[in-house]
PDB file of N, CA and C in Angstrom:
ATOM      1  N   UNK A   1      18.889   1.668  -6.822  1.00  0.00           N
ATOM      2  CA  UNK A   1      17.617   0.972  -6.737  1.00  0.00           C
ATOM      3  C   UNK A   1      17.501   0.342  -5.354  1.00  0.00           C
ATOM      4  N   UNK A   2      16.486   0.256  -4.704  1.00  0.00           N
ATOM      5  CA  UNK A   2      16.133  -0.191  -3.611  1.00  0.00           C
ATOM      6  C   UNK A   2      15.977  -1.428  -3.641  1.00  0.00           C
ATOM      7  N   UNK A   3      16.603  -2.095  -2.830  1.00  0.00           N
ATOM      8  CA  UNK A   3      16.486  -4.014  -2.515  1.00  0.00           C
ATOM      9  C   UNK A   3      16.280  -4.475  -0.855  1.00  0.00           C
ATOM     10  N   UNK A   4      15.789  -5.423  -0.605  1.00  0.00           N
ATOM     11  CA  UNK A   4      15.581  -6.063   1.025  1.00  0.00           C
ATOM     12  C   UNK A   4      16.419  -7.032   0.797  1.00  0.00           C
ATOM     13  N   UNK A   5      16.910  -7.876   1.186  1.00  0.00           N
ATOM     14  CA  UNK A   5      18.016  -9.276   1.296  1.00  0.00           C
ATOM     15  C   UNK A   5      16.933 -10.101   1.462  1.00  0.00           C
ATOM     16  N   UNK A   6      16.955 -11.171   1.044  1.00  0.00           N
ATOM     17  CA  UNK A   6      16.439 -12.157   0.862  1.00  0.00           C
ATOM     18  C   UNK A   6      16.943 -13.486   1.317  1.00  0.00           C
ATOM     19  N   UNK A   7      16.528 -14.743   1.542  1.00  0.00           N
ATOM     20  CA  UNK A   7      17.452 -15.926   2.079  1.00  0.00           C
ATOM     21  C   UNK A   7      17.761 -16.449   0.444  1.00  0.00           C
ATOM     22  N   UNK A   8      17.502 -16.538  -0.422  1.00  0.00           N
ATOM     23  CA  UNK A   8      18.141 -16.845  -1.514  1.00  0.00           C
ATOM     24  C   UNK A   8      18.622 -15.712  -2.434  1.00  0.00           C
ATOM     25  N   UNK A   9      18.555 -14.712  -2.191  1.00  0.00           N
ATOM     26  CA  UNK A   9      18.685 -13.357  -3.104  1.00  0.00           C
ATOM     27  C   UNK A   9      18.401 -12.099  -2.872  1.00  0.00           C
ATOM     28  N   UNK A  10      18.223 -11.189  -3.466  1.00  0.00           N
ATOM     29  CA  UNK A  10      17.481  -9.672  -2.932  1.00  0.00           C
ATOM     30  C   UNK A  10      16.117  -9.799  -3.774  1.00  0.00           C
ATOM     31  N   UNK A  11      15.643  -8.798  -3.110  1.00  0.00           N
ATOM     32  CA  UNK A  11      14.015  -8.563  -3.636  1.00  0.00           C
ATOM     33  C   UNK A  11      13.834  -7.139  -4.127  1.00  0.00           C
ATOM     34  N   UNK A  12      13.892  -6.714  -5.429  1.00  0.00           N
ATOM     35  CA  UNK A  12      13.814  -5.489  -5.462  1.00  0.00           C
ATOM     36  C   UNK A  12      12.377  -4.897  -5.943  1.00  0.00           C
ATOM     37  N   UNK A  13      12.163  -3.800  -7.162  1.00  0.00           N
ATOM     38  CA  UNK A  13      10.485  -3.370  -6.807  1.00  0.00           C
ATOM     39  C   UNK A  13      10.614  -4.490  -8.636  1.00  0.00           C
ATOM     40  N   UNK A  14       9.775  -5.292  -8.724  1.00  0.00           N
ATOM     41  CA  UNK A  14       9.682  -6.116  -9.975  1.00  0.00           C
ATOM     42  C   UNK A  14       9.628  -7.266 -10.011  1.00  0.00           C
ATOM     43  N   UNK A  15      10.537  -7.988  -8.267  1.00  0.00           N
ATOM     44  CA  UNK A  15      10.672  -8.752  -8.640  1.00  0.00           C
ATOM     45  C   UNK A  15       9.297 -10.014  -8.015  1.00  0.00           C
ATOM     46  N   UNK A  16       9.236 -11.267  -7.942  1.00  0.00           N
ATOM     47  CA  UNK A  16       8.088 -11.842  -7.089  1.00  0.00           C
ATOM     48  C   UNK A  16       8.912 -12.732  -6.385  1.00  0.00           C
ATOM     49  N   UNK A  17       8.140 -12.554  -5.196  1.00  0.00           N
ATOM     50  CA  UNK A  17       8.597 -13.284  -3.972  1.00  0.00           C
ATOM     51  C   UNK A  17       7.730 -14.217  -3.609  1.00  0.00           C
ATOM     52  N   UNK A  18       8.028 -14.838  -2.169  1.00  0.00           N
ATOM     53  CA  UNK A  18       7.051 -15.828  -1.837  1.00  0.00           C
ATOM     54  C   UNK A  18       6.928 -14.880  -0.133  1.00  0.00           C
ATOM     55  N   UNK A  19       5.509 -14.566   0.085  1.00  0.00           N
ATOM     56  CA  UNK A  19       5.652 -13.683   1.386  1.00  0.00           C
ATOM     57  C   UNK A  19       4.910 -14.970   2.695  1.00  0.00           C
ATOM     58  N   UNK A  20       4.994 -14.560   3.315  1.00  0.00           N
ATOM     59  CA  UNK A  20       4.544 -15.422   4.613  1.00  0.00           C
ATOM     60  C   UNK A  20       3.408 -16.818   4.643  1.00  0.00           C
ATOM     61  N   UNK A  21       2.064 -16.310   4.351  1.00  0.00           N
ATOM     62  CA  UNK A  21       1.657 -16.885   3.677  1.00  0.00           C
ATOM     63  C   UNK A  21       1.322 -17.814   2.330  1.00  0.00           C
ATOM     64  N   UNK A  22       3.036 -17.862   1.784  1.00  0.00           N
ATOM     65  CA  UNK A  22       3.373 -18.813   0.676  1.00  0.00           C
ATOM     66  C   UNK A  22       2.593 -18.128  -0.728  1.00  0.00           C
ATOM     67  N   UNK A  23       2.067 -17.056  -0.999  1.00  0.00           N
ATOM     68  CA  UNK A  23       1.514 -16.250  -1.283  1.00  0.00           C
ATOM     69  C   UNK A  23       3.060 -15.727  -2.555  1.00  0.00           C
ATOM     70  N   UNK A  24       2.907 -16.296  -3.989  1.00  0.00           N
ATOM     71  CA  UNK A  24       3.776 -14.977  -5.216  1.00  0.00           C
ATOM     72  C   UNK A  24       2.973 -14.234  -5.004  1.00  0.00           C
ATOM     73  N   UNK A  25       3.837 -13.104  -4.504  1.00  0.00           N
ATOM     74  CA  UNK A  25       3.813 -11.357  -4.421  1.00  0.00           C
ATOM     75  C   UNK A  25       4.774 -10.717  -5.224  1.00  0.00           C
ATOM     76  N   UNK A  26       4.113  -9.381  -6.364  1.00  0.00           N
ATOM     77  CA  UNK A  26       4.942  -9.034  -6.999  1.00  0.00           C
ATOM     78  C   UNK A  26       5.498  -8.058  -5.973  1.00  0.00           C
ATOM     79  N   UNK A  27       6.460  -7.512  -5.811  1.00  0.00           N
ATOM     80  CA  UNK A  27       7.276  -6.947  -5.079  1.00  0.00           C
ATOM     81  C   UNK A  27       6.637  -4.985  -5.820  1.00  0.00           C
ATOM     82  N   UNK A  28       6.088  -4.465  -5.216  1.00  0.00           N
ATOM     83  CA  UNK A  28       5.704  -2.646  -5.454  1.00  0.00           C
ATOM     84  C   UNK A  28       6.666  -1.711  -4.474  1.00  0.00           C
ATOM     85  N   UNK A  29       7.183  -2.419  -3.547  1.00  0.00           N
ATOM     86  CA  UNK A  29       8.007  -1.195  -2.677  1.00  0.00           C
ATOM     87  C   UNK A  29       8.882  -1.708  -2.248  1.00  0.00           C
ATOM     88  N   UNK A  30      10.195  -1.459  -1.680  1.00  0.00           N
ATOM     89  CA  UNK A  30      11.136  -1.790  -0.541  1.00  0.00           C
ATOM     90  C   UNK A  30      10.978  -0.505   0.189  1.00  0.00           C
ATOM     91  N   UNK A  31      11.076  -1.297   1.446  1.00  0.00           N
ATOM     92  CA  UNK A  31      11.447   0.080   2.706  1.00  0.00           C
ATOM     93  C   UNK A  31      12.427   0.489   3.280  1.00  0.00           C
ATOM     94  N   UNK A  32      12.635   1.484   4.184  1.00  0.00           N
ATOM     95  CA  UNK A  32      13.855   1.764   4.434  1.00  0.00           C
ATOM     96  C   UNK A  32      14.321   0.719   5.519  1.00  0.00           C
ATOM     97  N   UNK A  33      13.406  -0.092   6.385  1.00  0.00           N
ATOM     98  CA  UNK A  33      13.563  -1.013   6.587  1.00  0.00           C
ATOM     99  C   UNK A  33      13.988  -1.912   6.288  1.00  0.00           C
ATOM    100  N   UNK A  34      13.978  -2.353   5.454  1.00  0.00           N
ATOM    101  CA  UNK A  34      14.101  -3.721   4.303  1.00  0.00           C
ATOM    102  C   UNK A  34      13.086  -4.703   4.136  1.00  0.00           C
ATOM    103  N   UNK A  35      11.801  -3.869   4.967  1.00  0.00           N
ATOM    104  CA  UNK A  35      10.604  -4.934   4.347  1.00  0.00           C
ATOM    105  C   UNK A  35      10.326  -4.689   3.163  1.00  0.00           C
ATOM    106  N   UNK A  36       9.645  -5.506   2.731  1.00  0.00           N
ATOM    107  CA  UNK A  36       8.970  -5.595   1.169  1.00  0.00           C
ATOM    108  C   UNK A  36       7.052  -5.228   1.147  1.00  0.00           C
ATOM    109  N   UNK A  37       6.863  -4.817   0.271  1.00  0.00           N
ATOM    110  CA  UNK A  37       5.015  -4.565  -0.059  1.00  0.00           C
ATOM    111  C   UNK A  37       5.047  -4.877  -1.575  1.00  0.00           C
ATOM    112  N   UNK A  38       3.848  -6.004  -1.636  1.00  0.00           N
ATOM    113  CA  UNK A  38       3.491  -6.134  -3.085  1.00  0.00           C
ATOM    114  C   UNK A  38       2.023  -6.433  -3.353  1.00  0.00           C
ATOM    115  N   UNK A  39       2.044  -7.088  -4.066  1.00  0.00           N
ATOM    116  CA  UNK A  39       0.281  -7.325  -4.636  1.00  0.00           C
ATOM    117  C   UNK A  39       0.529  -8.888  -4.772  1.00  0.00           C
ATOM    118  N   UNK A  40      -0.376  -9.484  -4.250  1.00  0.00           N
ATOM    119  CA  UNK A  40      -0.442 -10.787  -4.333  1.00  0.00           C
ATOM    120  C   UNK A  40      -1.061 -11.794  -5.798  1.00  0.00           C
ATOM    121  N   UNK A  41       0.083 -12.449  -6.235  1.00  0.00           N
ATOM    122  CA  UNK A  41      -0.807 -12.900  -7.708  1.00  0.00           C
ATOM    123  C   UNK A  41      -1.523 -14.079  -7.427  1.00  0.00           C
ATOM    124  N   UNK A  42      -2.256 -14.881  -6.471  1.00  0.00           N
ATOM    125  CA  UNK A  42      -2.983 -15.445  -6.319  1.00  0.00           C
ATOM    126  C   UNK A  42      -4.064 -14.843  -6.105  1.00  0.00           C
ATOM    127  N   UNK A  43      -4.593 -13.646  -5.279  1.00  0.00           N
ATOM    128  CA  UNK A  43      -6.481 -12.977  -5.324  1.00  0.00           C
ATOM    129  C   UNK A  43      -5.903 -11.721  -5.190  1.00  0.00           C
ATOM    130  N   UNK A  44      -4.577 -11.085  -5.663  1.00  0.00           N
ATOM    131  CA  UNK A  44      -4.651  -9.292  -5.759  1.00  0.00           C
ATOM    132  C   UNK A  44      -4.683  -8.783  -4.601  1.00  0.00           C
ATOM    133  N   UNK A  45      -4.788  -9.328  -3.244  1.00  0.00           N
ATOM    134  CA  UNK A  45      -4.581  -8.765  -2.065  1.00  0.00           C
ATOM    135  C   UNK A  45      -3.305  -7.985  -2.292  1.00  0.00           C
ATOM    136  N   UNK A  46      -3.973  -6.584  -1.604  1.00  0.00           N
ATOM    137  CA  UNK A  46      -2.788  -5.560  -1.147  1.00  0.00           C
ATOM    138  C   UNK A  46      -2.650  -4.475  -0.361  1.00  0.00           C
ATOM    139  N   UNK A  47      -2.073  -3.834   0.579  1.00  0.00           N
ATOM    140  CA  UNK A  47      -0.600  -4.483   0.451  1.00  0.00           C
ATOM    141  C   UNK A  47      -0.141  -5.349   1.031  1.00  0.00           C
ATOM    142  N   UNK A  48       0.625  -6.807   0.626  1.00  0.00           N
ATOM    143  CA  UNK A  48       1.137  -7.471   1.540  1.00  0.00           C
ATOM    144  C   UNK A  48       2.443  -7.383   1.441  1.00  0.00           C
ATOM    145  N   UNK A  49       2.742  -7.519   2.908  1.00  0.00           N
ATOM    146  CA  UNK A  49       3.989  -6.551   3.686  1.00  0.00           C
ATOM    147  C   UNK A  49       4.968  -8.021   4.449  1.00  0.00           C
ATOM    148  N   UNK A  50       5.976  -7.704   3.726  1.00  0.00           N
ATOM    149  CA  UNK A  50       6.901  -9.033   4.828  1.00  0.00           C
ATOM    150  C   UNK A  50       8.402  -8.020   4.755  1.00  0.00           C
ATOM    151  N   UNK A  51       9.023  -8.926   5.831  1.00  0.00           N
ATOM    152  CA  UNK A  51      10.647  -8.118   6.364  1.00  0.00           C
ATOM    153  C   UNK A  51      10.829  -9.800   5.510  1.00  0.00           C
ATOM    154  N   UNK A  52      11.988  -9.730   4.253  1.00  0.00           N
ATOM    155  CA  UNK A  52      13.113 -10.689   4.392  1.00  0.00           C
ATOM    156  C   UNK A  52      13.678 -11.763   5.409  1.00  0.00           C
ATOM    157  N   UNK A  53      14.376 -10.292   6.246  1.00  0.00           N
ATOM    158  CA  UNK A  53      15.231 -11.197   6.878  1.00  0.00           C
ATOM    159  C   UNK A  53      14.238 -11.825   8.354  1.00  0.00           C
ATOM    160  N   UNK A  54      13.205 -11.442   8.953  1.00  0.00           N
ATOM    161  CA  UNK A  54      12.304 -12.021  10.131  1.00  0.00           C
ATOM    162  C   UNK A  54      11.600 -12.920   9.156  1.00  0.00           C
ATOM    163  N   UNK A  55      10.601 -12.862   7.997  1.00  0.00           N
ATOM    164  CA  UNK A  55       9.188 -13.479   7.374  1.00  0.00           C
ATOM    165  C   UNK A  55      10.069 -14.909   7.007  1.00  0.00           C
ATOM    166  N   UNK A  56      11.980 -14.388   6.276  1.00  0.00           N
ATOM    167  CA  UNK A  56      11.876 -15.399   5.090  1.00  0.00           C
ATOM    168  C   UNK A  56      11.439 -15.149   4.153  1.00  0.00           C
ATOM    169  N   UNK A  57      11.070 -14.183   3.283  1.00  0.00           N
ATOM    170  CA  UNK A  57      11.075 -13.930   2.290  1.00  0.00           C
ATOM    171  C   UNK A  57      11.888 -14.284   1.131  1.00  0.00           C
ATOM    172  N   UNK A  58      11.743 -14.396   0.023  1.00  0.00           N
ATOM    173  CA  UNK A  58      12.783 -15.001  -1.120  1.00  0.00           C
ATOM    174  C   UNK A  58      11.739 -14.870  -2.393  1.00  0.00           C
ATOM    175  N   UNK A  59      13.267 -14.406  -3.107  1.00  0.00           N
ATOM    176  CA  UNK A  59      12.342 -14.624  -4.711  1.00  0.00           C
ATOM    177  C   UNK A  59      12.259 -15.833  -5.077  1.00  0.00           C
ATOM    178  N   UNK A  60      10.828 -15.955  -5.967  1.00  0.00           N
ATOM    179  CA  UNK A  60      10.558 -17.079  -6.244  1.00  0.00           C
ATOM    180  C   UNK A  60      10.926 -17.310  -7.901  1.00  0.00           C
ATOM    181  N   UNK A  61      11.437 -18.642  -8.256  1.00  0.00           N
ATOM    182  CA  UNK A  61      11.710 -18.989  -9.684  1.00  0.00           C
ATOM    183  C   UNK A  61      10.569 -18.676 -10.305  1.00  0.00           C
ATOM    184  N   UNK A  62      10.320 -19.049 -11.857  1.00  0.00           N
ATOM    185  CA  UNK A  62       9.612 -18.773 -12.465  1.00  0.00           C
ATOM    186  C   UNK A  62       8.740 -20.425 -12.513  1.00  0.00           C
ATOM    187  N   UNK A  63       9.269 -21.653 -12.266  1.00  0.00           N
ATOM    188  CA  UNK A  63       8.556 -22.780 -12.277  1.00  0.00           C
ATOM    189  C   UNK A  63       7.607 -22.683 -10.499  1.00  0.00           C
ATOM    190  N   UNK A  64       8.393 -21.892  -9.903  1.00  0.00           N
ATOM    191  CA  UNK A  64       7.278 -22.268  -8.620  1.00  0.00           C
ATOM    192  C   UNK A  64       6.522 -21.394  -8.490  1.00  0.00           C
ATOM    193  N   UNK A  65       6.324 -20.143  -8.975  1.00  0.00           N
ATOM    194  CA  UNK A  65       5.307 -19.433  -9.588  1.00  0.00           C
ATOM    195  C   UNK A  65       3.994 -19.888 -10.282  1.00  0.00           C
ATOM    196  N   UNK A  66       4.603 -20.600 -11.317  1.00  0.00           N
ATOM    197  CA  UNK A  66       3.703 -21.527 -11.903  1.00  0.00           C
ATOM    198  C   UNK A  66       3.113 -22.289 -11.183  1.00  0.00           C
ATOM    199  N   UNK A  67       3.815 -22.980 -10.662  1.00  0.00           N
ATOM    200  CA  UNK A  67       3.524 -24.150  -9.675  1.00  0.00           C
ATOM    201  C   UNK A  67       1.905 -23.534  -8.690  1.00  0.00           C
ATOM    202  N   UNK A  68       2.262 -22.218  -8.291  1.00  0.00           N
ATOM    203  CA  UNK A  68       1.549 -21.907  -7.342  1.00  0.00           C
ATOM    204  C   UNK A  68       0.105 -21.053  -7.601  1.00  0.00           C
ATOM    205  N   UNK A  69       0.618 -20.821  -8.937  1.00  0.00           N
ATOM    206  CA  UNK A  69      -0.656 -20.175 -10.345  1.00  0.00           C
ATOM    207  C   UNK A  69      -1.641 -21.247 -10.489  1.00  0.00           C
ATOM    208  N   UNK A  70      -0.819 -22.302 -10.356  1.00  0.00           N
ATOM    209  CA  UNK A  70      -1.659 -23.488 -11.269  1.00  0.00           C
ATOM    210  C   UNK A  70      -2.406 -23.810 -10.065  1.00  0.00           C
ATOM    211  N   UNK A  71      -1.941 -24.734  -8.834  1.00  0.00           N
ATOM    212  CA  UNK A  71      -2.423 -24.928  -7.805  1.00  0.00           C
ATOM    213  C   UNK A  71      -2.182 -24.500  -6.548  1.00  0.00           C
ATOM    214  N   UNK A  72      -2.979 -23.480  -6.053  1.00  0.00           N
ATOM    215  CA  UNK A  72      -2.070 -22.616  -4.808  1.00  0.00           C
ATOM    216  C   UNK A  72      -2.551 -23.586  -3.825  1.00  0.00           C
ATOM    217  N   UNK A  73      -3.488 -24.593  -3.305  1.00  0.00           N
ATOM    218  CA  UNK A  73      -2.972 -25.414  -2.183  1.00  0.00           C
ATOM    219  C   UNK A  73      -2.363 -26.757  -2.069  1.00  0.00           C
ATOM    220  N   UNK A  74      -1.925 -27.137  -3.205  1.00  0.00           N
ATOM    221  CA  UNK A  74      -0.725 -28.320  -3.746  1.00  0.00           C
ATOM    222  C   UNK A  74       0.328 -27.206  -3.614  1.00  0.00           C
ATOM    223  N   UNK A  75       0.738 -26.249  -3.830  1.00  0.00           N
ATOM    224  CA  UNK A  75       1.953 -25.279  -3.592  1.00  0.00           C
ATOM    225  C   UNK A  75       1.984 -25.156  -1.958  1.00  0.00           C
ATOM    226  N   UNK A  76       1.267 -24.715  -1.449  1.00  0.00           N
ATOM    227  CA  UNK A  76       1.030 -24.473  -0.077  1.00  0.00           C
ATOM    228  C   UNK A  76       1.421 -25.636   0.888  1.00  0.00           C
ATOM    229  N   UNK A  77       0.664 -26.822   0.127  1.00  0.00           N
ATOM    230  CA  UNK A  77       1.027 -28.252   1.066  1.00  0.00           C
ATOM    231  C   UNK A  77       2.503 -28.720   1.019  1.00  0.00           C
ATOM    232  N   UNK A  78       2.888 -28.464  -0.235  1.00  0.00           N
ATOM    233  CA  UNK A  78       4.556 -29.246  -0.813  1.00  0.00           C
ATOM    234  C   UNK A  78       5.429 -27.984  -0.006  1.00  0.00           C
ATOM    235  N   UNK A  79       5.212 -26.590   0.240  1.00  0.00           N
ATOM    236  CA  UNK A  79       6.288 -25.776   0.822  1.00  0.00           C
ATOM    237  C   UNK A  79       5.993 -25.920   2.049  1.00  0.00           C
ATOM    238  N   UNK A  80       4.935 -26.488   2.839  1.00  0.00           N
ATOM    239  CA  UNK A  80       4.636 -26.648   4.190  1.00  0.00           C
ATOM    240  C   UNK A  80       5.542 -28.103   4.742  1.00  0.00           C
ATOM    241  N   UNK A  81       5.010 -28.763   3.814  1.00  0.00           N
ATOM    242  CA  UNK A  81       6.368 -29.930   3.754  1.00  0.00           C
ATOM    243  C   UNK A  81       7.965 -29.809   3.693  1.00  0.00           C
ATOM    244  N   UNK A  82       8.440 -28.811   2.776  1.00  0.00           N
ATOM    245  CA  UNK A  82       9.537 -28.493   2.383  1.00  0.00           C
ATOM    246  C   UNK A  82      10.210 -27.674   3.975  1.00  0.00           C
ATOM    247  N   UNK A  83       9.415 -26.773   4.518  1.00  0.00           N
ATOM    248  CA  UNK A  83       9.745 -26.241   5.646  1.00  0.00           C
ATOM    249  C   UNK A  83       9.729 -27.467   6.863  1.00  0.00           C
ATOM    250  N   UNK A  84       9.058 -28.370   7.239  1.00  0.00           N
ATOM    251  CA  UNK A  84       8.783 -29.410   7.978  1.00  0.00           C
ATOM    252  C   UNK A  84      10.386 -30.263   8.061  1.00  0.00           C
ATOM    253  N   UNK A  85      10.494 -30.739   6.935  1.00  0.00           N
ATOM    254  CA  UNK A  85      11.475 -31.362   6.617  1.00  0.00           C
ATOM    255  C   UNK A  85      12.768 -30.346   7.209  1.00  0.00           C
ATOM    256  N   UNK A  86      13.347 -29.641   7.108  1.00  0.00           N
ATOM    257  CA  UNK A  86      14.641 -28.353   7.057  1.00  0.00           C
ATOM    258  C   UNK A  86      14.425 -28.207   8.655  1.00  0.00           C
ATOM    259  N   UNK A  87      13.395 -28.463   9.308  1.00  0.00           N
ATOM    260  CA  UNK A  87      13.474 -28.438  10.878  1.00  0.00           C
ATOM    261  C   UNK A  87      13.850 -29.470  11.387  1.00  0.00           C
ATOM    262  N   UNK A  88      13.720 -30.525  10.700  1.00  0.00           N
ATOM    263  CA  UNK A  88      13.792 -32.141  11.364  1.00  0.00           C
ATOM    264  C   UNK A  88      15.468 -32.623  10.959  1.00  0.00           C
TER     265      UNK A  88
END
């Protein structure tokens, strides 16, 4: 089965990630690259395309999924924070 590396895990075709734009993407392809293409479960945009190891890519739990179902720019603001913080 095909997987990209991930900073917390691998990403294979099933699983959902969080792609650049903070965006759960179900994961539809790995490349021979090791980027990823999925469908975005916030507005179905597709394909969105991230590399793991350059974007940061990572699968996402099943509570921050939610999290980001429920409110995608309270998700957006708290991981914009979360990244802010890890630089400082």
């Amino acid at each position: 089965m095909a997987h990209a590396p991930g900073e917390s895990g691998e990403i294979f075709v099933g699983t959902i990630y969080e792609d650049c734009a903070y965006h759960p993407v179900l994961c539809t392809a790995v490349h021979d690259d090791g980027s990823v293409s999925g469908i975005s479960l916030i507005d179905s945009s597709e394909p969105r395309n991230c590399a793991p190891v350059g974007c940061g890519a990572f699968p996402l739990s099943v509570d921050d999924i939610v999290l980001a179902l429920r409110d995608f720019e309270a998700y957006v603001a708290r991981r914009t924070e979360d990244l802010r913080a890890e630089v400082e």
